[in-house]
C-alpha atoms as a PDB file:
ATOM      1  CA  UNK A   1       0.000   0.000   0.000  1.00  0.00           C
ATOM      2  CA  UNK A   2       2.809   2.260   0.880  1.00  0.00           C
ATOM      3  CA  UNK A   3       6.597   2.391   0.609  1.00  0.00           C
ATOM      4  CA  UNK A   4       8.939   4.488   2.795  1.00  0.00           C
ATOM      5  CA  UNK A   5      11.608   6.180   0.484  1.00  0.00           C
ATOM      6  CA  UNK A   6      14.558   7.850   1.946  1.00  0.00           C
ATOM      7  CA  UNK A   7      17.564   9.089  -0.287  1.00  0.00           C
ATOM      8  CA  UNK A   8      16.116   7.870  -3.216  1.00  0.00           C
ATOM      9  CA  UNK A   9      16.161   4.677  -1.809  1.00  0.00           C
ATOM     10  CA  UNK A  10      12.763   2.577  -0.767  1.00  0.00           C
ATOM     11  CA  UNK A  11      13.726   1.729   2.800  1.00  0.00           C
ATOM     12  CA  UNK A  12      10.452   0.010   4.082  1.00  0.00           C
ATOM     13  CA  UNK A  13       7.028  -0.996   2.986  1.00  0.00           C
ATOM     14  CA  UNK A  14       3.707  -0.939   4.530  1.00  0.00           C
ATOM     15  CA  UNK A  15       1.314  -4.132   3.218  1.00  0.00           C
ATOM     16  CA  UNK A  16      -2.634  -3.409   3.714  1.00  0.00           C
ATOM     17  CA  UNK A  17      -6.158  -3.252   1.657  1.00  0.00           C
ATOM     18  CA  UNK A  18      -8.299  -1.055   0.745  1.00  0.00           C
ATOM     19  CA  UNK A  19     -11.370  -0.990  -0.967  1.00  0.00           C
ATOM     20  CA  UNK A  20     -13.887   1.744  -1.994  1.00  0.00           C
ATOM     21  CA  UNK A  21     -17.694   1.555  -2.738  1.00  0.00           C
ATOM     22  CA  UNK A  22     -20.470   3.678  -4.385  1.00  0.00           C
ATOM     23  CA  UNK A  23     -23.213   5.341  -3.984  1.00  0.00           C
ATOM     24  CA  UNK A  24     -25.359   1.408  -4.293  1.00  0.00           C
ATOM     25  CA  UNK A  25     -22.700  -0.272  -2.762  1.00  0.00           C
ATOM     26  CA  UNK A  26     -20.852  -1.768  -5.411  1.00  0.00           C
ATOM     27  CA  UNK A  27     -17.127  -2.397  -5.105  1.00  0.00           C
ATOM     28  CA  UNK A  28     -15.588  -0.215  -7.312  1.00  0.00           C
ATOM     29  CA  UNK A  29     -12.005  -0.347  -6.021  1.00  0.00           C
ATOM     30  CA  UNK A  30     -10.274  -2.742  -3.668  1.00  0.00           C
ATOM     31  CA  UNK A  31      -6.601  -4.035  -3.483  1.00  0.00           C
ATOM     32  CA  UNK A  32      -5.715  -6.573  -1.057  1.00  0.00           C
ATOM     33  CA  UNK A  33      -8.118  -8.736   2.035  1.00  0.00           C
ATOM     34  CA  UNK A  34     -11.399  -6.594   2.327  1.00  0.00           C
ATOM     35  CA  UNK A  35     -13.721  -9.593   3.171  1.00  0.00           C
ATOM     36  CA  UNK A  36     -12.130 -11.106   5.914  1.00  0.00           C
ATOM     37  CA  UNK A  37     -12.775 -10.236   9.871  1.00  0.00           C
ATOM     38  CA  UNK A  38     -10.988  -7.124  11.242  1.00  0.00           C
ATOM     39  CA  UNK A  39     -11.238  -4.592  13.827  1.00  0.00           C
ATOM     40  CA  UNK A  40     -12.294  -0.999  12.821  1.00  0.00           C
ATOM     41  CA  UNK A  41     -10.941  -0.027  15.955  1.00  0.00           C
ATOM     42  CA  UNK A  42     -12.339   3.668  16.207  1.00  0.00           C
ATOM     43  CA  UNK A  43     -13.532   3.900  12.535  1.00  0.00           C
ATOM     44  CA  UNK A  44     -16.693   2.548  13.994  1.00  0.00           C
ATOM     45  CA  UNK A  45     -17.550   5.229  16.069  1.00  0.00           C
ATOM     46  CA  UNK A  46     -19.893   7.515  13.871  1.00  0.00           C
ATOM     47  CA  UNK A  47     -21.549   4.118  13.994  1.00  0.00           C
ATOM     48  CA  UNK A  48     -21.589   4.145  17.767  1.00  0.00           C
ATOM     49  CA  UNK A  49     -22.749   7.818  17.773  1.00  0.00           C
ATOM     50  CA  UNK A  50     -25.837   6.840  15.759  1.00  0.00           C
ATOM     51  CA  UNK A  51     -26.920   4.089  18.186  1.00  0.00           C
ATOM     52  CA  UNK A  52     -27.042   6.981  20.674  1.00  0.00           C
ATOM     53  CA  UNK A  53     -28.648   9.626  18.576  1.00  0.00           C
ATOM     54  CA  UNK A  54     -31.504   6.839  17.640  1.00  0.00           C
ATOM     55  CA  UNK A  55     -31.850   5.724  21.783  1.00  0.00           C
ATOM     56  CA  UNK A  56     -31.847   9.881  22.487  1.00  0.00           C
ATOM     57  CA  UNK A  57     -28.763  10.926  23.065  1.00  0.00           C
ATOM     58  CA  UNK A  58     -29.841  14.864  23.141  1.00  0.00           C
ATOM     59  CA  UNK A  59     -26.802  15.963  22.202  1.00  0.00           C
ATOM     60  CA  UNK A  60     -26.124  18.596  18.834  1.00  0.00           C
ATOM     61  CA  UNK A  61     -23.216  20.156  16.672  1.00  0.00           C
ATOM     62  CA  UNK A  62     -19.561  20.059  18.223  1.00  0.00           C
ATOM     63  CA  UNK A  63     -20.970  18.115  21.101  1.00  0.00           C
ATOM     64  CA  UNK A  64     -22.514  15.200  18.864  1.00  0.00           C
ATOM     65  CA  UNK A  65     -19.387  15.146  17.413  1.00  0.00           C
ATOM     66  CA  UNK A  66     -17.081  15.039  19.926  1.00  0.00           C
ATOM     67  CA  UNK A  67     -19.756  11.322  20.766  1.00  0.00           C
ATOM     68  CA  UNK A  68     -17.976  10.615  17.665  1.00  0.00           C
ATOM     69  CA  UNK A  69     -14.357  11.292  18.385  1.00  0.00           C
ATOM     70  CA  UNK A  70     -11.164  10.275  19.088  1.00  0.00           C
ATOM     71  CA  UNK A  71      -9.468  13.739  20.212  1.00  0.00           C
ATOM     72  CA  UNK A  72      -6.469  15.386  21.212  1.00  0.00           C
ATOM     73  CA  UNK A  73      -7.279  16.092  24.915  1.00  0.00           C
ATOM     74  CA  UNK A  74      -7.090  19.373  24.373  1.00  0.00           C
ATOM     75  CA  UNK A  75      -8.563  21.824  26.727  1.00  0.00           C
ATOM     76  CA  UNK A  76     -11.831  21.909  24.460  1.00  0.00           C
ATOM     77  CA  UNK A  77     -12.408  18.481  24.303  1.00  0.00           C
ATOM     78  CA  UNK A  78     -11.907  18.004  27.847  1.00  0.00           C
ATOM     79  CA  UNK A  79     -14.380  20.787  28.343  1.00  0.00           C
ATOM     80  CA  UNK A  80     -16.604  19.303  26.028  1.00  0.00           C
ATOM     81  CA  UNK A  81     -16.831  15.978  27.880  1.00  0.00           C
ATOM     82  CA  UNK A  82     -16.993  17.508  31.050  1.00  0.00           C
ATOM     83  CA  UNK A  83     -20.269  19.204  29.306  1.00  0.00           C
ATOM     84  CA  UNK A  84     -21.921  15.654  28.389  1.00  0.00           C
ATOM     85  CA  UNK A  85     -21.120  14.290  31.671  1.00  0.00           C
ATOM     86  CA  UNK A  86     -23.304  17.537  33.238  1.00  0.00           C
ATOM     87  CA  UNK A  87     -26.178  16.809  30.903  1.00  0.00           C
ATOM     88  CA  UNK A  88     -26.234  13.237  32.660  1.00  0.00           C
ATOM     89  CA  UNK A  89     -25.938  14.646  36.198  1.00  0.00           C
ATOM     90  CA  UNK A  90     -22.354  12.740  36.449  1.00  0.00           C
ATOM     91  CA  UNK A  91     -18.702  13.407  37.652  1.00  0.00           C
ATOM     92  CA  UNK A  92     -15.414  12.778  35.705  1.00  0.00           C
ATOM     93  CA  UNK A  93     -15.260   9.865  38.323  1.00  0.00           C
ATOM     94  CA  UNK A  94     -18.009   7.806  36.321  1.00  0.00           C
ATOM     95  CA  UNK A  95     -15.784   6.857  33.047  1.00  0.00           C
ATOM     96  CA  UNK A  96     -15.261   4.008  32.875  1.00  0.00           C
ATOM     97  CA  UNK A  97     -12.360   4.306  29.968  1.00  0.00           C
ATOM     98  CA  UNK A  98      -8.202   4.039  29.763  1.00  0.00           C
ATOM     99  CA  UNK A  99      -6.583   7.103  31.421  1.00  0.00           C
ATOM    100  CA  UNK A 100      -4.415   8.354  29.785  1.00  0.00           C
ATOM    101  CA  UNK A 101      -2.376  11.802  28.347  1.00  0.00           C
ATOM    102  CA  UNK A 102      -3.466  14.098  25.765  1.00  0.00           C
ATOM    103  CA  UNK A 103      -2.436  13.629  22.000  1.00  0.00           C
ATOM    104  CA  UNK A 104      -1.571  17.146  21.619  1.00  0.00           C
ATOM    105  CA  UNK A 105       1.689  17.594  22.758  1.00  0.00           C
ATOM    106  CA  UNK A 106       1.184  21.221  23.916  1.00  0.00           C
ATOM    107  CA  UNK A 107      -1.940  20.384  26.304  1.00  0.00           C
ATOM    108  CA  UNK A 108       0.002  16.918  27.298  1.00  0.00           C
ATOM    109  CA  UNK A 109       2.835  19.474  28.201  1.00  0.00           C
ATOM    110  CA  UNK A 110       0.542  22.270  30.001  1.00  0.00           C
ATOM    111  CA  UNK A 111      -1.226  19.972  31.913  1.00  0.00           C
ATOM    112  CA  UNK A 112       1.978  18.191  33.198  1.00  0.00           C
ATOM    113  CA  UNK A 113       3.157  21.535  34.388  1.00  0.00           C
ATOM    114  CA  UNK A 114       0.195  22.048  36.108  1.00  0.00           C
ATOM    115  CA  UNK A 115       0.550  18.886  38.281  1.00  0.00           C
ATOM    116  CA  UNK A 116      -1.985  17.243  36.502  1.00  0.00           C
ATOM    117  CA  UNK A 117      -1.766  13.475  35.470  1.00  0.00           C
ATOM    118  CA  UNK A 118      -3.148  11.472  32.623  1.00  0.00           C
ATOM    119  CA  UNK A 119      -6.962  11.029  33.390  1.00  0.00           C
ATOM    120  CA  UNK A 120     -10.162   9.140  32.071  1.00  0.00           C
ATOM    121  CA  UNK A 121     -11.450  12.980  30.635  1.00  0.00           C
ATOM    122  CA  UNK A 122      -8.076  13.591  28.664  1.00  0.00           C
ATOM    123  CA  UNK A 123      -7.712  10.101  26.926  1.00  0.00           C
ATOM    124  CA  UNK A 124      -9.017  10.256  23.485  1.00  0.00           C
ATOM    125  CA  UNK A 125     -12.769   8.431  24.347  1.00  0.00           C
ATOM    126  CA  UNK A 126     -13.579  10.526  26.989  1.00  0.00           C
ATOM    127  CA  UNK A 127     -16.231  12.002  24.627  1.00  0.00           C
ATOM    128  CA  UNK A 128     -17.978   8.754  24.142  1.00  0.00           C
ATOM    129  CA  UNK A 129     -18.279   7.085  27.139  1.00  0.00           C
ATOM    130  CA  UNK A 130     -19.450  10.525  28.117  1.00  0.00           C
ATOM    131  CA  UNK A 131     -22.369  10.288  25.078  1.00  0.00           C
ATOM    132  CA  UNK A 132     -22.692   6.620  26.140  1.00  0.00           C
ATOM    133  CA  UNK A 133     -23.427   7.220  29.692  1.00  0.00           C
ATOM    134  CA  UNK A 134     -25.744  10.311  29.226  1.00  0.00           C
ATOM    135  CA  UNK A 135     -27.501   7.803  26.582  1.00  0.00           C
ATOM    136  CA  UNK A 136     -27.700   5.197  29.670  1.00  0.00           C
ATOM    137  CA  UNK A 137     -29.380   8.063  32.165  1.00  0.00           C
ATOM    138  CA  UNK A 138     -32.069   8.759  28.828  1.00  0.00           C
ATOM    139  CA  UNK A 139     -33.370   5.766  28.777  1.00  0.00           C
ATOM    140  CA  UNK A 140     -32.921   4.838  32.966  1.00  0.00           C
ATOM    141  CA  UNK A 141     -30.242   2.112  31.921  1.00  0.00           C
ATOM    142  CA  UNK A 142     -27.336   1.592  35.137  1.00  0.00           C
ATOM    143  CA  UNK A 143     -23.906   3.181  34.399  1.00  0.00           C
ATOM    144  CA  UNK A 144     -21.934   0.961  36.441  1.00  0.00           C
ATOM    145  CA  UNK A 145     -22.118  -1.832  33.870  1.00  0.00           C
ATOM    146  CA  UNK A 146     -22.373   0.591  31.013  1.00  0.00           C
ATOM    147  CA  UNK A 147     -19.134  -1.135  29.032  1.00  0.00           C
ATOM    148  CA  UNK A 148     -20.429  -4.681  29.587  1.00  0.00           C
ATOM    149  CA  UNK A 149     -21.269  -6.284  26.079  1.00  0.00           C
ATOM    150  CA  UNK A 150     -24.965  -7.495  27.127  1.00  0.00           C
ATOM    151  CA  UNK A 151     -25.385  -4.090  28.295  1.00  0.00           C
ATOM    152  CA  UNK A 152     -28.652  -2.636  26.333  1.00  0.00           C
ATOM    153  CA  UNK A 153     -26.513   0.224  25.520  1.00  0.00           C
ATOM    154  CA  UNK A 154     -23.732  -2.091  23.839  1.00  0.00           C
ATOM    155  CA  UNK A 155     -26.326  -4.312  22.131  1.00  0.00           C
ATOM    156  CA  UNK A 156     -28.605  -1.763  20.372  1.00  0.00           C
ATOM    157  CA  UNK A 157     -24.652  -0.570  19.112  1.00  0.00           C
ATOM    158  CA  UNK A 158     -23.768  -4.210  18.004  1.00  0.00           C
ATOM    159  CA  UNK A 159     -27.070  -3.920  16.088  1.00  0.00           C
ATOM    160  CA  UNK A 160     -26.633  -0.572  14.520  1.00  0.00           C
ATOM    161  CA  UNK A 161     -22.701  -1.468  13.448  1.00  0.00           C
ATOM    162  CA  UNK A 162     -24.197  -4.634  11.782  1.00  0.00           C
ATOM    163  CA  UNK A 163     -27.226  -2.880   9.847  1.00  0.00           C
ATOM    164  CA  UNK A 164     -25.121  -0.381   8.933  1.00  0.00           C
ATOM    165  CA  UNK A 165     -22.656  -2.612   7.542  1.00  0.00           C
ATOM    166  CA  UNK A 166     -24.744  -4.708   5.801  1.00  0.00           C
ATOM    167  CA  UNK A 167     -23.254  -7.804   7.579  1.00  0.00           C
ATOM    168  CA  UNK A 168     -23.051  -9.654  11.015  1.00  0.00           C
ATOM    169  CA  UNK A 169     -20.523  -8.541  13.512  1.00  0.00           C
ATOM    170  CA  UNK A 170     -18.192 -11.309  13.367  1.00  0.00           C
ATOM    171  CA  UNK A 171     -16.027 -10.675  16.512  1.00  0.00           C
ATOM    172  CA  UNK A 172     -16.791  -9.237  19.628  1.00  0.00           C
ATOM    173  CA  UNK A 173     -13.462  -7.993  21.388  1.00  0.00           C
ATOM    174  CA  UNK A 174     -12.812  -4.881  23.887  1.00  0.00           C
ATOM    175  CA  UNK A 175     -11.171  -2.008  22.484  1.00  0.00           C
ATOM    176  CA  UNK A 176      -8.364   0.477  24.018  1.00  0.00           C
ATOM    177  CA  UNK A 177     -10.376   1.943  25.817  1.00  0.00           C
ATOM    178  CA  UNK A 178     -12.818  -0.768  27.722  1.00  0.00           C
ATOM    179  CA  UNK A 179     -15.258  -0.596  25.677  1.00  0.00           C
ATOM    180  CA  UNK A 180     -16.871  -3.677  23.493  1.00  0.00           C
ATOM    181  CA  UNK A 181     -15.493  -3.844  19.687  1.00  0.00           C
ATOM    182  CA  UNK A 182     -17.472  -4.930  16.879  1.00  0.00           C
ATOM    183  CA  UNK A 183     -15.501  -6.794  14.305  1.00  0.00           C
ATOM    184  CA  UNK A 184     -16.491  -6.327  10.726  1.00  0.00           C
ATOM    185  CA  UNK A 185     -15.253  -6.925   6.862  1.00  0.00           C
ATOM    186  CA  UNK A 186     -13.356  -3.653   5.409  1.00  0.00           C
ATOM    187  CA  UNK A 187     -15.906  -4.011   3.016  1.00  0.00           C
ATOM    188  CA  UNK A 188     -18.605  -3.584   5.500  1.00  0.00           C
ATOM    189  CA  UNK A 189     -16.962  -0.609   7.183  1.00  0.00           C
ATOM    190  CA  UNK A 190     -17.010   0.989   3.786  1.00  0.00           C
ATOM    191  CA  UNK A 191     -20.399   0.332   3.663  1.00  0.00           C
ATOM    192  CA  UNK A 192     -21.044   1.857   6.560  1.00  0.00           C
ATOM    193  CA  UNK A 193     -19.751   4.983   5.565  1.00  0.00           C
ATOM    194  CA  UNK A 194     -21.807   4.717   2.305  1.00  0.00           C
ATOM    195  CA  UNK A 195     -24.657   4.325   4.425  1.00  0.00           C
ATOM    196  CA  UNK A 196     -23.576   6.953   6.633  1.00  0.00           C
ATOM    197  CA  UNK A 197     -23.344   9.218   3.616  1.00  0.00           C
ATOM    198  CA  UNK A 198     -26.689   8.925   1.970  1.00  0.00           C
ATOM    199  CA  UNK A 199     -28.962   8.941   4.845  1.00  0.00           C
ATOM    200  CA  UNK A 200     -32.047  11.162   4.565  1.00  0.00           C
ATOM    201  CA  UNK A 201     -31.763  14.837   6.166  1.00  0.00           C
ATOM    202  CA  UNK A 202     -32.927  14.855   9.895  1.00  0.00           C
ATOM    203  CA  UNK A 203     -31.789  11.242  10.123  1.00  0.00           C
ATOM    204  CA  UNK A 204     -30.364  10.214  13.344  1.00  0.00           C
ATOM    205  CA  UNK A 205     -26.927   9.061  10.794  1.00  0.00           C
ATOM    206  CA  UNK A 206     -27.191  12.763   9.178  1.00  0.00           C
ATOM    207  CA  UNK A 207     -26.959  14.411  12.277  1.00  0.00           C
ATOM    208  CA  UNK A 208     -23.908  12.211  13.240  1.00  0.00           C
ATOM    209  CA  UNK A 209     -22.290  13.123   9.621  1.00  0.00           C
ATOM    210  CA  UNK A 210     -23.230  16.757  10.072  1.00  0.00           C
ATOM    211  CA  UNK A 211     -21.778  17.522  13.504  1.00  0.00           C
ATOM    212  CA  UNK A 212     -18.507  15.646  12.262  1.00  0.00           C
ATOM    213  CA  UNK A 213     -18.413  17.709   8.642  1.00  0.00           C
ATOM    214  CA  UNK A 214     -18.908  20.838  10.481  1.00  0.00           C
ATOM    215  CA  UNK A 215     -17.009  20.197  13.563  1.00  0.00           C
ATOM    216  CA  UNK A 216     -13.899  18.347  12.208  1.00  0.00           C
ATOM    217  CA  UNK A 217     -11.316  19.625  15.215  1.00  0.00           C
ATOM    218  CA  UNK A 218     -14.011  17.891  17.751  1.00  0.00           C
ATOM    219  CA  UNK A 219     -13.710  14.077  16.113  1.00  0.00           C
ATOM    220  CA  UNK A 220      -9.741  14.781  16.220  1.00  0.00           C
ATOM    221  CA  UNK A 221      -8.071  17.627  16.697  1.00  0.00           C
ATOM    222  CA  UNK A 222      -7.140  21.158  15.671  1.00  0.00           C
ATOM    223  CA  UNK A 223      -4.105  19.757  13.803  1.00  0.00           C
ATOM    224  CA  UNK A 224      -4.618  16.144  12.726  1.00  0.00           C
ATOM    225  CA  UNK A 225      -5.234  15.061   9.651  1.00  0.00           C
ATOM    226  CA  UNK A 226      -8.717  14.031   9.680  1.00  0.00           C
ATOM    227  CA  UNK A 227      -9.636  17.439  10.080  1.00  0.00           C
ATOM    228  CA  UNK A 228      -7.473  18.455   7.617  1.00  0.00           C
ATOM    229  CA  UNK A 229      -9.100  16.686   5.150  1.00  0.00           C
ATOM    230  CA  UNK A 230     -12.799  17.273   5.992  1.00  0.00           C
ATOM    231  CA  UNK A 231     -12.085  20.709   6.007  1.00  0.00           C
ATOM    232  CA  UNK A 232     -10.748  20.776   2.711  1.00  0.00           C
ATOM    233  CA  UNK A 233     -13.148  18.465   0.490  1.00  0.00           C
ATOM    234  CA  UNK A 234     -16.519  19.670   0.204  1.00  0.00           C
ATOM    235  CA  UNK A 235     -19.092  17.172   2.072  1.00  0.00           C
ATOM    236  CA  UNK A 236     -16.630  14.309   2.611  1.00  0.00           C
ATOM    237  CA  UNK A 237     -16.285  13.048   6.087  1.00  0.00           C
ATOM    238  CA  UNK A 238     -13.625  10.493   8.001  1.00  0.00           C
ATOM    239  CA  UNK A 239     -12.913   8.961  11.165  1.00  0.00           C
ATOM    240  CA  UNK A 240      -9.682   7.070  11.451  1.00  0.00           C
ATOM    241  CA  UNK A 241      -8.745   4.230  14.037  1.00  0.00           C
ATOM    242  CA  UNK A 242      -6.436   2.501  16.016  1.00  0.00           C
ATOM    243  CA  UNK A 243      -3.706  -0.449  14.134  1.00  0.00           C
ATOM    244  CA  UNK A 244      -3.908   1.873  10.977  1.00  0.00           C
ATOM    245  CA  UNK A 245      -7.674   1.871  10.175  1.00  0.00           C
ATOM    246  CA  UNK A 246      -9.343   5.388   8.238  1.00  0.00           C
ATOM    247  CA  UNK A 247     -12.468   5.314   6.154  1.00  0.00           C
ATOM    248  CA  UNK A 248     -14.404   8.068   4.404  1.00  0.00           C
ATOM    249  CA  UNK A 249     -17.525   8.957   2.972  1.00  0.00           C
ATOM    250  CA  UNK A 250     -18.322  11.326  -0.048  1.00  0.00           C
ATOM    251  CA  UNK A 251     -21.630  13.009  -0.242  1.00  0.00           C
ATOM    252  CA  UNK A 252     -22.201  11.127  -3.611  1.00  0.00           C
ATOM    253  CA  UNK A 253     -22.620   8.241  -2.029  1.00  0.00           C
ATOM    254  CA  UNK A 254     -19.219   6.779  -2.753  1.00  0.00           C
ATOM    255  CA  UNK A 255     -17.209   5.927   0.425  1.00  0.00           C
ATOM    256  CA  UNK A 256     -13.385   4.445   0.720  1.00  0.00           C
ATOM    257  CA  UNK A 257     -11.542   1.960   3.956  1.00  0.00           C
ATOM    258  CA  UNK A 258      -8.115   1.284   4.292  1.00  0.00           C
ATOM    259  CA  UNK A 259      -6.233  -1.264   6.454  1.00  0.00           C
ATOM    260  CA  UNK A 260      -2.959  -1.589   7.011  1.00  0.00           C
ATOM    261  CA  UNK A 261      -1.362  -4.757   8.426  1.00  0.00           C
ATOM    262  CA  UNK A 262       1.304  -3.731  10.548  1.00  0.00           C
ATOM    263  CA  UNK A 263      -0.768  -1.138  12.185  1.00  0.00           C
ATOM    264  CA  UNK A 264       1.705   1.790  10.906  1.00  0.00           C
ATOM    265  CA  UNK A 265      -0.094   4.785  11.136  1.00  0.00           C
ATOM    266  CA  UNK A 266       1.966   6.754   8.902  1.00  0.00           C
ATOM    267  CA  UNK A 267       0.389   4.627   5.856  1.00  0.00           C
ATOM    268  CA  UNK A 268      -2.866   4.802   6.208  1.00  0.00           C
ATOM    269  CA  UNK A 269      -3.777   8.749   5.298  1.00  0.00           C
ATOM    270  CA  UNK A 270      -1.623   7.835   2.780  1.00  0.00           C
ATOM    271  CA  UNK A 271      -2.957   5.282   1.382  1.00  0.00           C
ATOM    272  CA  UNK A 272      -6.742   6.752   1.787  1.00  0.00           C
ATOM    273  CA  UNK A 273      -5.559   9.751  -0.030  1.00  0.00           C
ATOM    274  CA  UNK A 274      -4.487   7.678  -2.949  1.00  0.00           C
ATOM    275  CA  UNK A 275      -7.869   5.753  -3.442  1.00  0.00           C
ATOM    276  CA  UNK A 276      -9.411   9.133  -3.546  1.00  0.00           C
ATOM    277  CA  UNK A 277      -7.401  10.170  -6.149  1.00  0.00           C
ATOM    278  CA  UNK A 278      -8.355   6.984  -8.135  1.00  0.00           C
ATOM    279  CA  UNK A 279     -11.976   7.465  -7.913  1.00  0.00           C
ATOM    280  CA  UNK A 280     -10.955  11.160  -9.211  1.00  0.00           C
ATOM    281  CA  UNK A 281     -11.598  13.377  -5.999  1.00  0.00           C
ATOM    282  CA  UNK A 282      -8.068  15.146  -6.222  1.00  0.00           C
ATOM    283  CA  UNK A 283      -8.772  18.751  -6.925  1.00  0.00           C
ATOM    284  CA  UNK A 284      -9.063  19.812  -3.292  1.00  0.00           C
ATOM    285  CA  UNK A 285      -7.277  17.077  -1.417  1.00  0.00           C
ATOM    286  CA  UNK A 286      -4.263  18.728   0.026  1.00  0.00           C
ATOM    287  CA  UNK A 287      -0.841  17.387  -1.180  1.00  0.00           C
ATOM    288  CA  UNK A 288       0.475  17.587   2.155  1.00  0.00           C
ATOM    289  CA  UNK A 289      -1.520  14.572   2.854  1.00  0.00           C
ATOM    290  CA  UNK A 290      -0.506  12.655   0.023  1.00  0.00           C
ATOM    291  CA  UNK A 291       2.834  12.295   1.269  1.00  0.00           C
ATOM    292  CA  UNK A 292       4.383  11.954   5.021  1.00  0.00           C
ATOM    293  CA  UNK A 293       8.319  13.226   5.100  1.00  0.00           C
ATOM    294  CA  UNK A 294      11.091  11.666   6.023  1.00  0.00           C
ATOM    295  CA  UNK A 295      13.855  13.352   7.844  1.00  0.00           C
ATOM    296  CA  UNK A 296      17.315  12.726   8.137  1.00  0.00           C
ATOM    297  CA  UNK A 297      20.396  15.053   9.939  1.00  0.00           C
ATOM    298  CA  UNK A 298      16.888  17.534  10.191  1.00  0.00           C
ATOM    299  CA  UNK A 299      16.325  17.661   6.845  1.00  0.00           C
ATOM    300  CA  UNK A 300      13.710  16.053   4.688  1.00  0.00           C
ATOM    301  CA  UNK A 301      15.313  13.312   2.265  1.00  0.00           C
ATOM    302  CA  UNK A 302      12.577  10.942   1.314  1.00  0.00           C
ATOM    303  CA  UNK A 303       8.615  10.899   2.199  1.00  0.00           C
ATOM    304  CA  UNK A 304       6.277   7.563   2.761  1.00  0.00           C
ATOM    305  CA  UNK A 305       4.274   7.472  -0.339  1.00  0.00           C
ATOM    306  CA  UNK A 306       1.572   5.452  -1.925  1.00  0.00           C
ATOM    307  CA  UNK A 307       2.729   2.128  -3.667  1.00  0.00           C
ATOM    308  CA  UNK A 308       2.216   2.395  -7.588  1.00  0.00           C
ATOM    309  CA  UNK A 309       1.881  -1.504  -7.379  1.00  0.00           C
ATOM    310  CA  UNK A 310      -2.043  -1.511  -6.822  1.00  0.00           C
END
C-alpha cells in the first residue's frame, strides 16, 4: 500500500487493503483482504454515535461530534466531555475508559506543568463514554455496567454497526479503551460509511455526519489530519482508528476503507488519499496529505508514499 523512500532509496514498505464503494454499494475499487474479519478499531464510532442519537442521546453540533471522536485532549475536548457528563448529572469519576495523556503535545505538556496526570477525561474516548453514559441516564439504563457487552446500551450498538454494515458482527473484542469492539469486513466498514453518507436529512446518521463535517477539530483535533481533510473536500467526512484503520464517505454516495497490516499509522492517510485520487476526488485534497516526510540530519530526504503496485 505504501513504501517508505529515503535518499532515493525505498527503505520500508507498509502491506494493507483497501477498498472503496459507491453510492449502491458496489465495489468499485479494492486491493488486497477486504472480506475477511478485522477490527475498525475507532472507525466505527460515527456508527456508535448513531446508536445513541436513535436511543436519544440529546446531544447537537460540536458536542454530537465530539460522541464521535477520538481527540487530542485538548482543553476543548476536555471541556466538552466535562459538558456531556453535566447533561447526565455525572462526575469525571463515572468513566469508565483508559486514562491516559493528551495527544496534543502542547496540552500533554501544560497539563503536566500544572501537576496534573493522565486522566479518564483527557484520553481520546472521553467524549464517548461521556455520550454513552448520558444515553444510559435517557433511557434509565445503570452506568456501572455501562461497558459490559450485554449491556442494552452495547447491544442496540452491536445492532446498529451490523445494519449499517450490511453484515453480522463477526467478533466481539474490547477495544483500548474498555469498551466492546465490533468486528467487521473492510468491506462492511465501507459500507457503513456509504450508508452513513446517503442517509435522509434529519436522520439520526445525518446528524452524526453533520456535527462531524462541520465540527472536524471535535472528532480529532485542531491539527490532525482528519480534520485536515474534511475541512478541505466539500461534504466528505472520516474517522480514522487505532492499528492503521481510516475510512471516508463522499456526499455522492461513494465511500473508501483502508487497512494496514502492521498497524503503521503513517500509511494509512496515505494510502486513503491515494484511493481518492483513483476514484478522481483530487482537486481539493491537500498534497500535504498525500505524502508523510522523512527526515534525516533535520532535513527532509525521502517521504512515505503510496505504492504504484495496486
Amino acid at each position: 500500500m505504501a513504501e517508505v523512500v529515503r535518499s532515493g532509496l525505498v527503505e520500508s514498505r507498509h502491506h494493507g487493503s483497501v477498498v472503496a464503494v459507491d453510492a449502491d454499494g458496489s465495489v468499485v475499487l479494492q486491493a488486497g483482504d477486504v472480506d475477511v474479519p478485522m477490527y475498525p478499531r475507532s472507525a466505527n464510532k460515527p456508527a456508535q454515535a448513531v446508536a445513541m442519537a436513535r436511543l436519544g442521546l440529546p446531544l447537537e453540533g460540536e458536542l454530537l461530534a465530539l460522541a464521535a471522536a477520538s481527540h487530542s485532549g485538548e482543553r476543548f475536548h476536555r471541556h466538552g466531555a466535562l459538558d456531556i457528563l453535566g447533561k447526565a448529572g455525572l462526575e469525571e469519576s463515572a468513566l469508565q475508559n483508559t486514562p491516559g495523556w493528551p495527544g496534543d503535545t502542547a496540552s500533554m505538556l501544560a497539563m503536566a506543568r500544572q501537576g496534573e496526570h493522565e486522566s479518564a477525561l483527557a484520553a481520546d474516548c472521553s467524549g464517548k463514554h461521556a455520550a454513552m453514559l448520558l444515553t444510559c441516564v435517557v433511557n434509565g439504563w445503570s452506568t456501572a455496567d455501562y461497558l459490559d457487552s450485554a449491556h442494552p446500551l452495547q447491544t442496540a450498538i452491536r445492532a446498529t454497526v451490523a445494519e449499517l454494515a450490511g453484515e453480522p458482527v463477526s467478533h466481539t473484542g474490547v477495544d483500548g479503551c474498555g469498551a466492546p469492539l465490533f468486528a467487521l469486513t473492510l468491506t462492511g466498514l465501507a459500507r457503513m460509511y456509504q450508508a452513513l453518507a446517503t442517509a435522509p436529512s434529519g436522520s439520526p446518521e445525518r446528524r452524526v455526519v453533520d456535527a462531524i463535517r462541520m465540527h472536524p477539530e471535535f472528532v480529532s483535533g485542531t491539527s490532525r489530519d482528519e480534520a485536515k481533510l474534511i475541512r478541505s473536500v466539500p461534504g466528505l467526512f472520516c474517522k480514522g482508528g487505532a492499528e492503521a484503520v481510516l475510512a471516508a464517505g463522499l456526499p455522492d454516495g461513494r465511500a473508501v476503507a483502508v487497512k494496514i497490516d502492521d498497524g503503521g499509522a503513517r500509511a494509512r492517510m496515505v494510502a486513503l488519499v491515494a484511493a481518492l485520487e483513483r476514484l478522481g476526488v483530487d482537486a481539493s485534497v491537500p498534497a500535504e496529505l498525500a505524502t508523510v516526510p522523512v527526515r534525516g540530519g533535520g532535513a527532509v530526504v525521502g517521504e512515505v508514499r503510496a505504492a504504484r503496485s495496486w
